[in-house]
C-alpha atoms as a PDB file:
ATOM      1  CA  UNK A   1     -23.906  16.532  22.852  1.00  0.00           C
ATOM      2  CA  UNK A   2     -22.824  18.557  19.673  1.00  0.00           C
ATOM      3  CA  UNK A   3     -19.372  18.662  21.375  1.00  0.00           C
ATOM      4  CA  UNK A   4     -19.641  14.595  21.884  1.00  0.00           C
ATOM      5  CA  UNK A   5     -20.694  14.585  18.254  1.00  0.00           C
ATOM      6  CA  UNK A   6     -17.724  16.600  16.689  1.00  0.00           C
ATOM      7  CA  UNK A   7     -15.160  14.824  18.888  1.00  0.00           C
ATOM      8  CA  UNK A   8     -15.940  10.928  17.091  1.00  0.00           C
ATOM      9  CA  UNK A   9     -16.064  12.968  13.490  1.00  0.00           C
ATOM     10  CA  UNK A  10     -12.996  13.977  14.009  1.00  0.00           C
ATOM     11  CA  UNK A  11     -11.828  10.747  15.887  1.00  0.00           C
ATOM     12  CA  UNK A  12     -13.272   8.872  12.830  1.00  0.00           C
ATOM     13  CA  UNK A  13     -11.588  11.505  10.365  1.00  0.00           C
ATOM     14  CA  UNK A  14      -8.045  11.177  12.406  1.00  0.00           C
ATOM     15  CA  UNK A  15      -8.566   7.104  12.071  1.00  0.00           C
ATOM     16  CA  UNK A  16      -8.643   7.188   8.528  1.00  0.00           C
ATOM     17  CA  UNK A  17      -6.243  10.102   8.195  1.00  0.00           C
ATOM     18  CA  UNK A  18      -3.608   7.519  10.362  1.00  0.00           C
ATOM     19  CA  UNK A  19      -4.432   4.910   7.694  1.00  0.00           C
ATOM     20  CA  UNK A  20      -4.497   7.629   4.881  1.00  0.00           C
ATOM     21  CA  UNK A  21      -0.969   7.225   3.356  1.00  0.00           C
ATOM     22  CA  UNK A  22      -1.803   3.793   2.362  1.00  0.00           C
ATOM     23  CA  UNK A  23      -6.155   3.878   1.352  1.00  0.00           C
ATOM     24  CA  UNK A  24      -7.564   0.491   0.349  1.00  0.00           C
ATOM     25  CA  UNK A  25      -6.917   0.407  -3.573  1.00  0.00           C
ATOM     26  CA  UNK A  26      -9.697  -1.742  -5.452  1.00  0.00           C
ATOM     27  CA  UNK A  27      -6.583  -1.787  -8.158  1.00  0.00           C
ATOM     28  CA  UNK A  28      -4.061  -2.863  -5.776  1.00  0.00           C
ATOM     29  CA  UNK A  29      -2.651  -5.556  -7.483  1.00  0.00           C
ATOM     30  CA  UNK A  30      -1.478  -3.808 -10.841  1.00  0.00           C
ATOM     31  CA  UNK A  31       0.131  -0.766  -8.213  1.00  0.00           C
ATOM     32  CA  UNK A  32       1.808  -2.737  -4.912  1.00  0.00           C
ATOM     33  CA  UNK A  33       4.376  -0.762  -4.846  1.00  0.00           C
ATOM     34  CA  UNK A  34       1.722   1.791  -2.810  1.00  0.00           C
ATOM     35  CA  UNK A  35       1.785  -1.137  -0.108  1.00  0.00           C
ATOM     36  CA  UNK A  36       4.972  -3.092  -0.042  1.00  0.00           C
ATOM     37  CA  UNK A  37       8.127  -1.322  -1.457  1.00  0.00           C
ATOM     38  CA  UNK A  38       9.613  -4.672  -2.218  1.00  0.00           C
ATOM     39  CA  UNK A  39       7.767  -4.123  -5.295  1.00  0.00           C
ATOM     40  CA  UNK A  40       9.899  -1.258  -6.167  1.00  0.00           C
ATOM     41  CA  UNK A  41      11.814  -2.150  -9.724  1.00  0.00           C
ATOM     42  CA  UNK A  42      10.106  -5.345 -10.495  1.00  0.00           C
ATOM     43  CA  UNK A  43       8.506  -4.594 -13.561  1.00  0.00           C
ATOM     44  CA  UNK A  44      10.056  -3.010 -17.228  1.00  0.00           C
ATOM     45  CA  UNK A  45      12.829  -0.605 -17.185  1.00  0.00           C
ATOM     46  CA  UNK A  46      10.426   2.572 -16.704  1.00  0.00           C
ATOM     47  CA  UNK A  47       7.147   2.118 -14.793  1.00  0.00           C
ATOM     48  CA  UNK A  48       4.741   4.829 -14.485  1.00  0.00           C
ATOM     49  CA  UNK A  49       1.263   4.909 -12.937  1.00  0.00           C
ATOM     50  CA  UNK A  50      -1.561   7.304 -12.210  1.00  0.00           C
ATOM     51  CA  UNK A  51      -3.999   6.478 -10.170  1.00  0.00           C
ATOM     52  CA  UNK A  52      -7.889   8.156  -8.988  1.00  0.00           C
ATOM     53  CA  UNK A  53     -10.143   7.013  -6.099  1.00  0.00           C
ATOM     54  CA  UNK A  54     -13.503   8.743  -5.383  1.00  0.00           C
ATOM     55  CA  UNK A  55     -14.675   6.788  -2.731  1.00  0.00           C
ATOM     56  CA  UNK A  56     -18.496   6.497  -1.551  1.00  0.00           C
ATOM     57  CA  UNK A  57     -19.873   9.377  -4.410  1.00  0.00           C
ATOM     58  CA  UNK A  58     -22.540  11.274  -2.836  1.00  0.00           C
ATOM     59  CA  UNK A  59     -21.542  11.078   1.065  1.00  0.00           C
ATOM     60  CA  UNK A  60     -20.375  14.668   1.697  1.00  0.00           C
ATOM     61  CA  UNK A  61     -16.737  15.147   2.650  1.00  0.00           C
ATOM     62  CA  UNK A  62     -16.035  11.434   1.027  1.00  0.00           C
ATOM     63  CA  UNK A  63     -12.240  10.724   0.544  1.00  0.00           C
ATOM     64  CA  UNK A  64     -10.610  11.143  -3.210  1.00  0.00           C
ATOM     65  CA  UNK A  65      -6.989   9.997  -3.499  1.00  0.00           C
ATOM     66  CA  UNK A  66      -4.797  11.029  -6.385  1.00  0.00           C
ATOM     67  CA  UNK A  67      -1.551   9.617  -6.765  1.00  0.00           C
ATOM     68  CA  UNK A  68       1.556   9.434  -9.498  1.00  0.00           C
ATOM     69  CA  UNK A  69       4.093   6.720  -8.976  1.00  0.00           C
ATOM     70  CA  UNK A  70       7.238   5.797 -10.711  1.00  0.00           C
ATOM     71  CA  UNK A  71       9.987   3.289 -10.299  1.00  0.00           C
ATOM     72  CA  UNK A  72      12.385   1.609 -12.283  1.00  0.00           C
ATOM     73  CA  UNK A  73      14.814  -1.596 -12.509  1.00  0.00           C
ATOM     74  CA  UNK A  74      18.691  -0.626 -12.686  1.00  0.00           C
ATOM     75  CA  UNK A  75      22.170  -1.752 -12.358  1.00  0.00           C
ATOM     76  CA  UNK A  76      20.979  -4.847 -14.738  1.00  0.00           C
ATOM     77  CA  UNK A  77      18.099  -5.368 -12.871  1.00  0.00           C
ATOM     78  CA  UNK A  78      19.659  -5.536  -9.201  1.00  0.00           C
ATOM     79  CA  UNK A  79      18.309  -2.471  -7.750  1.00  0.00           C
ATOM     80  CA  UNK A  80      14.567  -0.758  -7.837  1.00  0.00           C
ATOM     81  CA  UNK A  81      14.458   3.166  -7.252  1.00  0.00           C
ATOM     82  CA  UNK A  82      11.318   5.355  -7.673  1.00  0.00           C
ATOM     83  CA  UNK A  83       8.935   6.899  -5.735  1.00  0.00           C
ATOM     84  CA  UNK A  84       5.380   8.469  -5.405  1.00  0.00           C
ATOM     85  CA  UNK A  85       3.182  11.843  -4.962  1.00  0.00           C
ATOM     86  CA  UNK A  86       0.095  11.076  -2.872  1.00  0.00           C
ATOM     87  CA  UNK A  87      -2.962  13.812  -2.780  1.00  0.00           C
ATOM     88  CA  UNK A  88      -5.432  12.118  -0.545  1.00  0.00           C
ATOM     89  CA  UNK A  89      -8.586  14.153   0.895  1.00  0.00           C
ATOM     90  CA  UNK A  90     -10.416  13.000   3.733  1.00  0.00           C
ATOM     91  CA  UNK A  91     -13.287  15.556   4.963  1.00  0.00           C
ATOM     92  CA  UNK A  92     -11.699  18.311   6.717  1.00  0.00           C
ATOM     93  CA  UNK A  93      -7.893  16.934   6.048  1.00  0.00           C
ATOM     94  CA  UNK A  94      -5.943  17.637   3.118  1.00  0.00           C
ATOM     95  CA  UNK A  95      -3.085  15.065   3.021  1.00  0.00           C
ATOM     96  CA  UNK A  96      -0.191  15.640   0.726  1.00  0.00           C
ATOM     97  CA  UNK A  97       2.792  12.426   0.703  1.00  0.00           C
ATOM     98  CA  UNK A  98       6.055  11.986  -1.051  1.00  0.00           C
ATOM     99  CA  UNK A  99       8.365   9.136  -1.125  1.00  0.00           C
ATOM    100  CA  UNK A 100      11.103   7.875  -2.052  1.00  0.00           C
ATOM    101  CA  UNK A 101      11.374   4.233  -2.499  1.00  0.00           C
ATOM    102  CA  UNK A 102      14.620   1.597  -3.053  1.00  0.00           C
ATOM    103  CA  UNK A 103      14.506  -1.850  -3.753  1.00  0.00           C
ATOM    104  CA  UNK A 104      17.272  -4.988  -4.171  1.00  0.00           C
ATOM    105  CA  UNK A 105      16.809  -8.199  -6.129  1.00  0.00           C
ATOM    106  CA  UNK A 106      18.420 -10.974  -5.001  1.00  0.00           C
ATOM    107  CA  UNK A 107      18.310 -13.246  -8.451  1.00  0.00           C
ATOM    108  CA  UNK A 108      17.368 -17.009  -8.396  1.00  0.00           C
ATOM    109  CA  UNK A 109      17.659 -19.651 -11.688  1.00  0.00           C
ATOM    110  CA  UNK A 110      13.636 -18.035 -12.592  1.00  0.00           C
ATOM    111  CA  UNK A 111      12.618 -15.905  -9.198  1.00  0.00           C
ATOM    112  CA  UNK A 112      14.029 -12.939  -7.146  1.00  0.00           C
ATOM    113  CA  UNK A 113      12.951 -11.952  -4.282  1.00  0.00           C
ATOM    114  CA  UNK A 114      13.238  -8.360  -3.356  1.00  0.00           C
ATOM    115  CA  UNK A 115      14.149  -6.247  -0.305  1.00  0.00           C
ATOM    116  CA  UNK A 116      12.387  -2.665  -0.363  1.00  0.00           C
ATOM    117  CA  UNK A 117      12.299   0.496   2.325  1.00  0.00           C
ATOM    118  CA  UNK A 118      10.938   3.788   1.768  1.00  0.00           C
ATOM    119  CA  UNK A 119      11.019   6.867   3.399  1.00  0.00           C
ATOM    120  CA  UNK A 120       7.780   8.775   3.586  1.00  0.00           C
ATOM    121  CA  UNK A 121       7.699  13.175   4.259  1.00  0.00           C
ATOM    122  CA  UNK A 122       4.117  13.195   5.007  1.00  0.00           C
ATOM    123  CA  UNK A 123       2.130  16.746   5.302  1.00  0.00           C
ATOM    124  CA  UNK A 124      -1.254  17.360   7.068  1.00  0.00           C
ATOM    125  CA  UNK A 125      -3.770  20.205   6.925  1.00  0.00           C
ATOM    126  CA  UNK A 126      -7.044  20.718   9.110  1.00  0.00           C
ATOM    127  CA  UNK A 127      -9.193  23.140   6.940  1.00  0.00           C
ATOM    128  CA  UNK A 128     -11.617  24.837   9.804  1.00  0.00           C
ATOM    129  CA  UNK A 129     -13.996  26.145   6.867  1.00  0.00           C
ATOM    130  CA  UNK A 130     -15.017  22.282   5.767  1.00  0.00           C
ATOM    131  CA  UNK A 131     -16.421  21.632   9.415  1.00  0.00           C
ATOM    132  CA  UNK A 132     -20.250  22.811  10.013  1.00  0.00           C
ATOM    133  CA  UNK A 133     -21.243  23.424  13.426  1.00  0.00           C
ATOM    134  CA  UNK A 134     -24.421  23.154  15.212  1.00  0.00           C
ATOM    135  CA  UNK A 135     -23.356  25.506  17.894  1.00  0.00           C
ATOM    136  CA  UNK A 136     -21.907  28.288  16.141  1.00  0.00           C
ATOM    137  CA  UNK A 137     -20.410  29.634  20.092  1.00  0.00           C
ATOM    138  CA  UNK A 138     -18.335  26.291  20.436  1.00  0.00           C
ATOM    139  CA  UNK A 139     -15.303  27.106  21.820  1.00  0.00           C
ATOM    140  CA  UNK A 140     -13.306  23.759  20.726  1.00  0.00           C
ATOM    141  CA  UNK A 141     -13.264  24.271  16.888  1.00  0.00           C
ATOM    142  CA  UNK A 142     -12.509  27.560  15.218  1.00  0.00           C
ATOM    143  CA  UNK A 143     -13.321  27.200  11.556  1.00  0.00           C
ATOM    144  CA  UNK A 144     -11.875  30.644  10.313  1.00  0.00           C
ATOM    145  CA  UNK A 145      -8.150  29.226  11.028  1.00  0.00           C
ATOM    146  CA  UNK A 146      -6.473  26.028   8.834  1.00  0.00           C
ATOM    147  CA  UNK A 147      -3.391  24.496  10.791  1.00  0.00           C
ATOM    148  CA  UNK A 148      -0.876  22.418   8.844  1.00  0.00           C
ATOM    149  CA  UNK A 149       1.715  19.900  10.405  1.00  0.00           C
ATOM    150  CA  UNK A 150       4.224  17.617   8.994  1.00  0.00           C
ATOM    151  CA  UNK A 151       6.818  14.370   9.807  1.00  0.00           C
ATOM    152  CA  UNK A 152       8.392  11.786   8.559  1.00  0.00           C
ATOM    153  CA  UNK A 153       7.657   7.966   8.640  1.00  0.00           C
ATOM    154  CA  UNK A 154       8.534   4.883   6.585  1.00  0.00           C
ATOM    155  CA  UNK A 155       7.937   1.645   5.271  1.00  0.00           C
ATOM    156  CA  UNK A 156       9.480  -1.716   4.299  1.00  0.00           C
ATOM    157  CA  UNK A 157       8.765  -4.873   2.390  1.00  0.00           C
ATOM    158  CA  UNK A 158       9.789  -8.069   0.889  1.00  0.00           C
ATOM    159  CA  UNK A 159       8.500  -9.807  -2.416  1.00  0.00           C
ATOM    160  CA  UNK A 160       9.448 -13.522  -3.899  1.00  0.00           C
ATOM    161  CA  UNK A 161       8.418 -13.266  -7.513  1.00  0.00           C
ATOM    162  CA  UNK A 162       8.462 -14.303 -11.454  1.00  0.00           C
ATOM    163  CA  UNK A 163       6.413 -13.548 -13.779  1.00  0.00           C
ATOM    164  CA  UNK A 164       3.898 -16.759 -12.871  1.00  0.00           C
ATOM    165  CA  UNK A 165       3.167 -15.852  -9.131  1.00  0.00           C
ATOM    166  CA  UNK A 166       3.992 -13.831  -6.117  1.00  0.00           C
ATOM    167  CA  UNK A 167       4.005 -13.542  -2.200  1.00  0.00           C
ATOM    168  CA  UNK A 168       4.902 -10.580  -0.287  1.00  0.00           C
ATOM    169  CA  UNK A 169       4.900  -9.206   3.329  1.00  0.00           C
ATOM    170  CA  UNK A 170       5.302  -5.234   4.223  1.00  0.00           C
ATOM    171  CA  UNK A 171       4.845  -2.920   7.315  1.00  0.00           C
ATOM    172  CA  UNK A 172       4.006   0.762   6.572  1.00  0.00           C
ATOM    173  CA  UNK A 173       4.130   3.797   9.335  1.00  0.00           C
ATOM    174  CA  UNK A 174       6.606   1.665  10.771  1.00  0.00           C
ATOM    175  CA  UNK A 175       7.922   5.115  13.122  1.00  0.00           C
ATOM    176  CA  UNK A 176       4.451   5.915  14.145  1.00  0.00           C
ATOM    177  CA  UNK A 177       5.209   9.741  13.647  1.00  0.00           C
ATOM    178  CA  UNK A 178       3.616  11.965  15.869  1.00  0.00           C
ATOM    179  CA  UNK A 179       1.014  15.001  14.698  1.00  0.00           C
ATOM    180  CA  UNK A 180      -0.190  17.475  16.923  1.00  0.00           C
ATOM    181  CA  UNK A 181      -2.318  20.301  15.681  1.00  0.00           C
ATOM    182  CA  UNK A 182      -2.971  23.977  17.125  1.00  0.00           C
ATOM    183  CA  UNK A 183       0.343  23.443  19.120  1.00  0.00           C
ATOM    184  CA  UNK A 184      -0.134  26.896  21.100  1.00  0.00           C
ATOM    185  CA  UNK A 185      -3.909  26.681  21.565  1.00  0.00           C
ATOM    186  CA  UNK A 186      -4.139  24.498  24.932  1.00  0.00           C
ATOM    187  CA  UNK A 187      -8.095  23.937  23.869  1.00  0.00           C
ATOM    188  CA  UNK A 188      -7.706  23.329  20.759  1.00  0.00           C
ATOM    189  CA  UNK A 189      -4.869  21.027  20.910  1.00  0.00           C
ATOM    190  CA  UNK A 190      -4.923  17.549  19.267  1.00  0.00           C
ATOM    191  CA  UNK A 191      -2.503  14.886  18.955  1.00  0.00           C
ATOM    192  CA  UNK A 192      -2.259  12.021  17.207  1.00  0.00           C
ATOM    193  CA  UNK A 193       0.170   8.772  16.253  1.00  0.00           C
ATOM    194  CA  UNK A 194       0.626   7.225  12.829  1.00  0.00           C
ATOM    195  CA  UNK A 195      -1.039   3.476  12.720  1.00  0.00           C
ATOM    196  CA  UNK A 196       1.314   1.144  12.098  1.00  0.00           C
ATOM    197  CA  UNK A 197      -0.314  -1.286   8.818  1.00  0.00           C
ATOM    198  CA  UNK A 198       0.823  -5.027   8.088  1.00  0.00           C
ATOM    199  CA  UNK A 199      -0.234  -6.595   4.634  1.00  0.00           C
ATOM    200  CA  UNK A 200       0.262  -9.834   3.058  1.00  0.00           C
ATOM    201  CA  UNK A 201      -0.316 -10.371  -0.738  1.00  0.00           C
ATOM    202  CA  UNK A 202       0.110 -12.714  -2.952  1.00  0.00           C
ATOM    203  CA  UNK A 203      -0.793 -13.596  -6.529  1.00  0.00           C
ATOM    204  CA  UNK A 204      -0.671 -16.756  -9.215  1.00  0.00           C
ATOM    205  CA  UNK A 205      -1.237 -16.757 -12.749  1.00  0.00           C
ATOM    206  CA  UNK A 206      -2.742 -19.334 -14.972  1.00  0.00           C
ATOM    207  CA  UNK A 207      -3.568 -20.692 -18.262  1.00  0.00           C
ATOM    208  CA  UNK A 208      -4.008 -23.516 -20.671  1.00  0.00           C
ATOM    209  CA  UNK A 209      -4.083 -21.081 -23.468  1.00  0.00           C
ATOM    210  CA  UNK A 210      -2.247 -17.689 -23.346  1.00  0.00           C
ATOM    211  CA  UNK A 211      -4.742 -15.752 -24.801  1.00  0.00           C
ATOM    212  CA  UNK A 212      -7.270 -16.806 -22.048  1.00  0.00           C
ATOM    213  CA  UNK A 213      -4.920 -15.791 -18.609  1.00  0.00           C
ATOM    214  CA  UNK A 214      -6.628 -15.757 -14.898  1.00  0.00           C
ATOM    215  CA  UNK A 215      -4.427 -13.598 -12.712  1.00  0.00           C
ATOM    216  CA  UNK A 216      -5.823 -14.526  -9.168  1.00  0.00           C
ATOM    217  CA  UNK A 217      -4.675 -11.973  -6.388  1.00  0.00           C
ATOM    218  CA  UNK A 218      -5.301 -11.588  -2.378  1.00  0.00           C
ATOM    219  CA  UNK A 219      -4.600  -8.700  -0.299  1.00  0.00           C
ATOM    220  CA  UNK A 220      -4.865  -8.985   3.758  1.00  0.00           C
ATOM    221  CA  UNK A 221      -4.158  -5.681   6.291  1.00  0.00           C
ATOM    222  CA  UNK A 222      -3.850  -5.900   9.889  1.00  0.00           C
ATOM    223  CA  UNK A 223      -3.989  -2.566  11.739  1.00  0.00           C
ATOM    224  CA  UNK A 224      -4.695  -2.523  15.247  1.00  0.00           C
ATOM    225  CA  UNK A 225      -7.522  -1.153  16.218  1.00  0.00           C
ATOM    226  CA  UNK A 226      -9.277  -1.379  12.878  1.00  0.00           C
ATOM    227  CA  UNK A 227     -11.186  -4.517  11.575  1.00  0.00           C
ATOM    228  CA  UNK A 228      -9.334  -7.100   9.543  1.00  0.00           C
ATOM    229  CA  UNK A 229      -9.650  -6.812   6.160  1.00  0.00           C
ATOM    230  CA  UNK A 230      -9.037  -9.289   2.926  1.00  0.00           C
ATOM    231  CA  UNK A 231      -9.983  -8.558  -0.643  1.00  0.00           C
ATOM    232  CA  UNK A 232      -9.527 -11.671  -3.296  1.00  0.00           C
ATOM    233  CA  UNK A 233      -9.488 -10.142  -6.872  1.00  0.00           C
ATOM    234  CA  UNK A 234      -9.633 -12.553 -10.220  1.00  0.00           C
ATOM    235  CA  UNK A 235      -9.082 -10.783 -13.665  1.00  0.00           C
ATOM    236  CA  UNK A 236      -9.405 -12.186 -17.157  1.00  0.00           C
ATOM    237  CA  UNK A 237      -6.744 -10.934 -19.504  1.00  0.00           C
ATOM    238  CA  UNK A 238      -7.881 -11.560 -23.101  1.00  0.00           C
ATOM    239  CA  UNK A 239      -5.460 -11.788 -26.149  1.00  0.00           C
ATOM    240  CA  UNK A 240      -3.308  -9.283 -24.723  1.00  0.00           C
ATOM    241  CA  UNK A 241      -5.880  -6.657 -24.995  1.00  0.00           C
ATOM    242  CA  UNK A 242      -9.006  -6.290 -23.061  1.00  0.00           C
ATOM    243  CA  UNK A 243      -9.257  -7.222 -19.161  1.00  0.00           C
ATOM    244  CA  UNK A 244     -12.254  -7.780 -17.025  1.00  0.00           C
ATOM    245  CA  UNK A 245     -12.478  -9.072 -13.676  1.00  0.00           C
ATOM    246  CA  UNK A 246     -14.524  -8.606 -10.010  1.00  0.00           C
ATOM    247  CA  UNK A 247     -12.807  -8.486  -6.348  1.00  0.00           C
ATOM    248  CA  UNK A 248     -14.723  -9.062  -3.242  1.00  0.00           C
ATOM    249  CA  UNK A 249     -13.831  -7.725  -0.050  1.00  0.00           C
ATOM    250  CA  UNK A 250     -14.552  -9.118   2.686  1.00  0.00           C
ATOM    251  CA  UNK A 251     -17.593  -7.013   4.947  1.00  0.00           C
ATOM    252  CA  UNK A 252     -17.374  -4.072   2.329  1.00  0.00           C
ATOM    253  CA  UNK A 253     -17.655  -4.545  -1.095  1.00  0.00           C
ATOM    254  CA  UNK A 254     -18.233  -5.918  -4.930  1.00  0.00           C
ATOM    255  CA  UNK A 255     -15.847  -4.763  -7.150  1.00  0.00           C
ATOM    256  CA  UNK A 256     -16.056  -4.854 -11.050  1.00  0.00           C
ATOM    257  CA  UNK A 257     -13.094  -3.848 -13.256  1.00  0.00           C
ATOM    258  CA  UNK A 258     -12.866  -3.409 -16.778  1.00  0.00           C
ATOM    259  CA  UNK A 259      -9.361  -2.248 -18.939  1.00  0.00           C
ATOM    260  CA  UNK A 260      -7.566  -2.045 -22.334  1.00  0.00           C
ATOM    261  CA  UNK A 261      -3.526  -2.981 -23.143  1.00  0.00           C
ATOM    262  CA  UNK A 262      -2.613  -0.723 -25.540  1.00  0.00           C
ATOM    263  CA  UNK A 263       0.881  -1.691 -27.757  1.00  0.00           C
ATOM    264  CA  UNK A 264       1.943  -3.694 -24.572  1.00  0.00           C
ATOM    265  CA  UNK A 265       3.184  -0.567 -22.900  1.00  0.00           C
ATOM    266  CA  UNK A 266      -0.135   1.548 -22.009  1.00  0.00           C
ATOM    267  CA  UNK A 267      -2.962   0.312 -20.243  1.00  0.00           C
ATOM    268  CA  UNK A 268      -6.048   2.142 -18.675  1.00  0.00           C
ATOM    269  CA  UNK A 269      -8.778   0.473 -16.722  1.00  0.00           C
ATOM    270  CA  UNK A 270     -11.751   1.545 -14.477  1.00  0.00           C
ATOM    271  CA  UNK A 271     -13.003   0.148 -11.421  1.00  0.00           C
ATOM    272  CA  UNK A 272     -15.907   0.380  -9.715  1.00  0.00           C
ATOM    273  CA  UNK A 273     -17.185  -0.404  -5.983  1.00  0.00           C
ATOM    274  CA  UNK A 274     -20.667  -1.657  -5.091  1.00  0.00           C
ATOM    275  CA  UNK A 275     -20.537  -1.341  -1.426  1.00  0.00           C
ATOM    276  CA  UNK A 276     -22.390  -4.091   0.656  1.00  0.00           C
ATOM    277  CA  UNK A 277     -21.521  -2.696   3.921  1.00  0.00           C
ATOM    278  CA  UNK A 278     -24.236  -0.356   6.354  1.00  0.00           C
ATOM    279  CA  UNK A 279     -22.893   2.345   4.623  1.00  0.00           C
ATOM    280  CA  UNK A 280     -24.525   1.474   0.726  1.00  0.00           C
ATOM    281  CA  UNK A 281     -27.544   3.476   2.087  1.00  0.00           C
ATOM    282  CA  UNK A 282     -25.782   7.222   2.002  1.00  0.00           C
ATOM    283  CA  UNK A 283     -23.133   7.194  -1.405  1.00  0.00           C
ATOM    284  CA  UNK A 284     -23.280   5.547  -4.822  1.00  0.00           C
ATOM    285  CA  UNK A 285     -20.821   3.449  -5.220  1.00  0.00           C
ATOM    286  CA  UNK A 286     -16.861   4.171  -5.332  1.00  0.00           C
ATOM    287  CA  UNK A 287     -15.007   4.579  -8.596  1.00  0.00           C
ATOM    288  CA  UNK A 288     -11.169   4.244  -9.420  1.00  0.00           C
ATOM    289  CA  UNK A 289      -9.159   4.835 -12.375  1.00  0.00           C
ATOM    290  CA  UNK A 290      -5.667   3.748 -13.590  1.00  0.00           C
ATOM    291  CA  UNK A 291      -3.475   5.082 -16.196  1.00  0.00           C
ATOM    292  CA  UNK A 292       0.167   2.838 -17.032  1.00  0.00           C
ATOM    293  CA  UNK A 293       3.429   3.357 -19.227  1.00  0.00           C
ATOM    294  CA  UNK A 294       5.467   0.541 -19.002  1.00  0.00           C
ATOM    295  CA  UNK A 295       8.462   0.203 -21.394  1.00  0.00           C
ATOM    296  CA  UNK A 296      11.870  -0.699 -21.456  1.00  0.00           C
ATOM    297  CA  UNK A 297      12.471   2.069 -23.814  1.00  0.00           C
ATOM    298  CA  UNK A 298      13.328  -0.186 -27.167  1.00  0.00           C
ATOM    299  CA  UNK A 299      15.529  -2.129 -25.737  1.00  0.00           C
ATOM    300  CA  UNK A 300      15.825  -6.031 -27.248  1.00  0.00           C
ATOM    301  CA  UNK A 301      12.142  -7.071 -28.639  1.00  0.00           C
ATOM    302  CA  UNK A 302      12.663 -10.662 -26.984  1.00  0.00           C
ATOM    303  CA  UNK A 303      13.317  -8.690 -23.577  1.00  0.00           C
ATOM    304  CA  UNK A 304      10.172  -6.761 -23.667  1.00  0.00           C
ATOM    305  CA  UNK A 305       8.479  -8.810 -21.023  1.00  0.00           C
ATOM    306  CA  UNK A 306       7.633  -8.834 -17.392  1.00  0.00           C
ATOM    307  CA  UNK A 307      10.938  -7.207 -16.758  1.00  0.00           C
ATOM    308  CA  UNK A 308      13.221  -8.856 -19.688  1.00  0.00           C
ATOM    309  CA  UNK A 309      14.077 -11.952 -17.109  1.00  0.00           C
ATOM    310  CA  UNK A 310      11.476 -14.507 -17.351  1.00  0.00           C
ATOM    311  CA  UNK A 311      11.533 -15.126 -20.498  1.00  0.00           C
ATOM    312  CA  UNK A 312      10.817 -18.918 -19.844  1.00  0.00           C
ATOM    313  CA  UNK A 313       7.117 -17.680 -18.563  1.00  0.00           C
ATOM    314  CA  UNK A 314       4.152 -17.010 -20.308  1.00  0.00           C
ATOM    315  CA  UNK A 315       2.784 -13.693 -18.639  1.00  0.00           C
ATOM    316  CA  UNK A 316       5.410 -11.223 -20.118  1.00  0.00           C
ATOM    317  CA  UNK A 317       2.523  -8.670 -21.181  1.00  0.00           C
ATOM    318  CA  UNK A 318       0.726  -8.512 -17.669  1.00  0.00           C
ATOM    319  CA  UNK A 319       1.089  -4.698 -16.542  1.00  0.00           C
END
């Protein structure tokens, strides 16, 4: 029984550790780039964001996700280039990502629409001392001794975009790498295969009075084997400044986000989860935060928009 009980932990554990490059992001829609790397470029000239998950605060072994992205628009806007460090732990896993991420905009009379791949080196660790055993003499887990693997996967996407709306499709874990753990211990052994993920997002700003904008956004993911899921965000951005907004997601949770523009190039905002599925009885709630610099480094004042194209729109300030 204790041995049927460790093996769906770890099955659970090794689902979400599958999914774990690409974590559901209450603040997806200021970061895509995380989930389609069409995105890659289409902001200012330098783009950098930091974001923090704690997810379900006060269920032991809960995931937190760090991660530090950057990308950038060059050769007069054609190509995106950047990248991301990903920290994501997940019980007994410590996940560790890098990427690096390219992007090319093919450039319409007021749209582009981008082509992005990225290449992921993705390291695992199973950390024996984080498990707790009911049978200390269980021969299947040895919690003295951490094993660490690593591969390689990848990703691609494409985005059709201004500054007004959005639509984009991506596939990440498109290689479905292979991890196997305690490779020389025949009882210990475990394999698994990367999920491959599918998401469609898309987004449309509006207002009758600039200072007043609704930026509506949805977010769908397919992964087989895994329940459908489909989060519809709306935020408020108010005279540039403050923004304030709610998500819902479908069978999981309330969302409620709050943030500050600062000069037009730094932005921080908070977000916080009330969960509505079985699992709101055992954690408190999930909390995210989200640091920005977006510039393009003093270039022309009148091209210190969206990404110094659309200069016919009236969302040039939306991080």
């Amino acid at each position: 029984m204790i041995r049927f009980f460790l093996i769906a932990v770890i099955l659970f554990t090794t689902l979400c550790a599958s999914a774990q490059q690409y974590p559901w992001w209450s603040q997806y829609s200021t970061n895509q780039t995380l989930l389609n790397p069409g995105f890659c470029g289409t902001k200012r000239l330098v783009d950098i964001r930091i974001n923090y998950r704690n997810q379900w605060t006060g269920f032991e072994g809960s995931p937190k996700t760090y991660v530090l992205s950057l990308n950038s628009r060059l050769w007069k806007g054609r190509l995106g280039v950047g990248g991301f460090l990903f920290k994501d732990d997940i019980g007994p896993f410590r996940n560790f990502n890098t990427s690096l991420t390219f992007a090319y905009h093919l450039k319409f009379a007021d749209s582009e629409l981008s082509l992005g791949l990225q290449g992921n080196y993705m390291s695992q660790s199973f950390v024996g001392t984080d498990i707790t055993l009911r049978n200390q003499q269980d021969k299947a887990v040895n919690q003295y001794i951490t094993d660490k693997v690593s591969n390689f996967d990848g990703s691609f996407g494409v985005v059709y975009f201004n500054d007004r709306f959005h639509i984009g499709i991506a596939a990440n874990n498109i290689v479905s790498s292979r991890f196997e753990f305690y490779q020389k211990d025949s009882l210990k052994n475990g394999k698994y295969s990367n999920a491959a993920h599918y998401n469609l997002s898309a987004g449309f700003n509006w207002a009758d009075n600039p200072d007043y904008t609704f930026q509506n956004s949805i977010l769908a993911v397919y992964v087989p084997g895994v329940p459908f899921a489909f989060d519809y965000t709306l935020m408020l951005h108010i005279k540039k400044q403050i923004i304030a907004g709610a998500s819902y997601r479908v069978n999981d949770a309330v969302v409620l986000h709050l943030g500050c523009t600062i000069r037009e190039n730094f932005q921080i905002a908070y977000s916080y989860d009330i969960v509505t599925s079985p699992l709101r009885s055992y954690q408190k709630g999930s909390h995210e935060i989200k640091l920005v610099f977006s510039s393009n480094l003093g270039t022309d004042k009148k091209k210190s928009g969206f990404n110094g194209r659309f200069l016919k729109q009236r969302f040039q300030y939306l991080l």
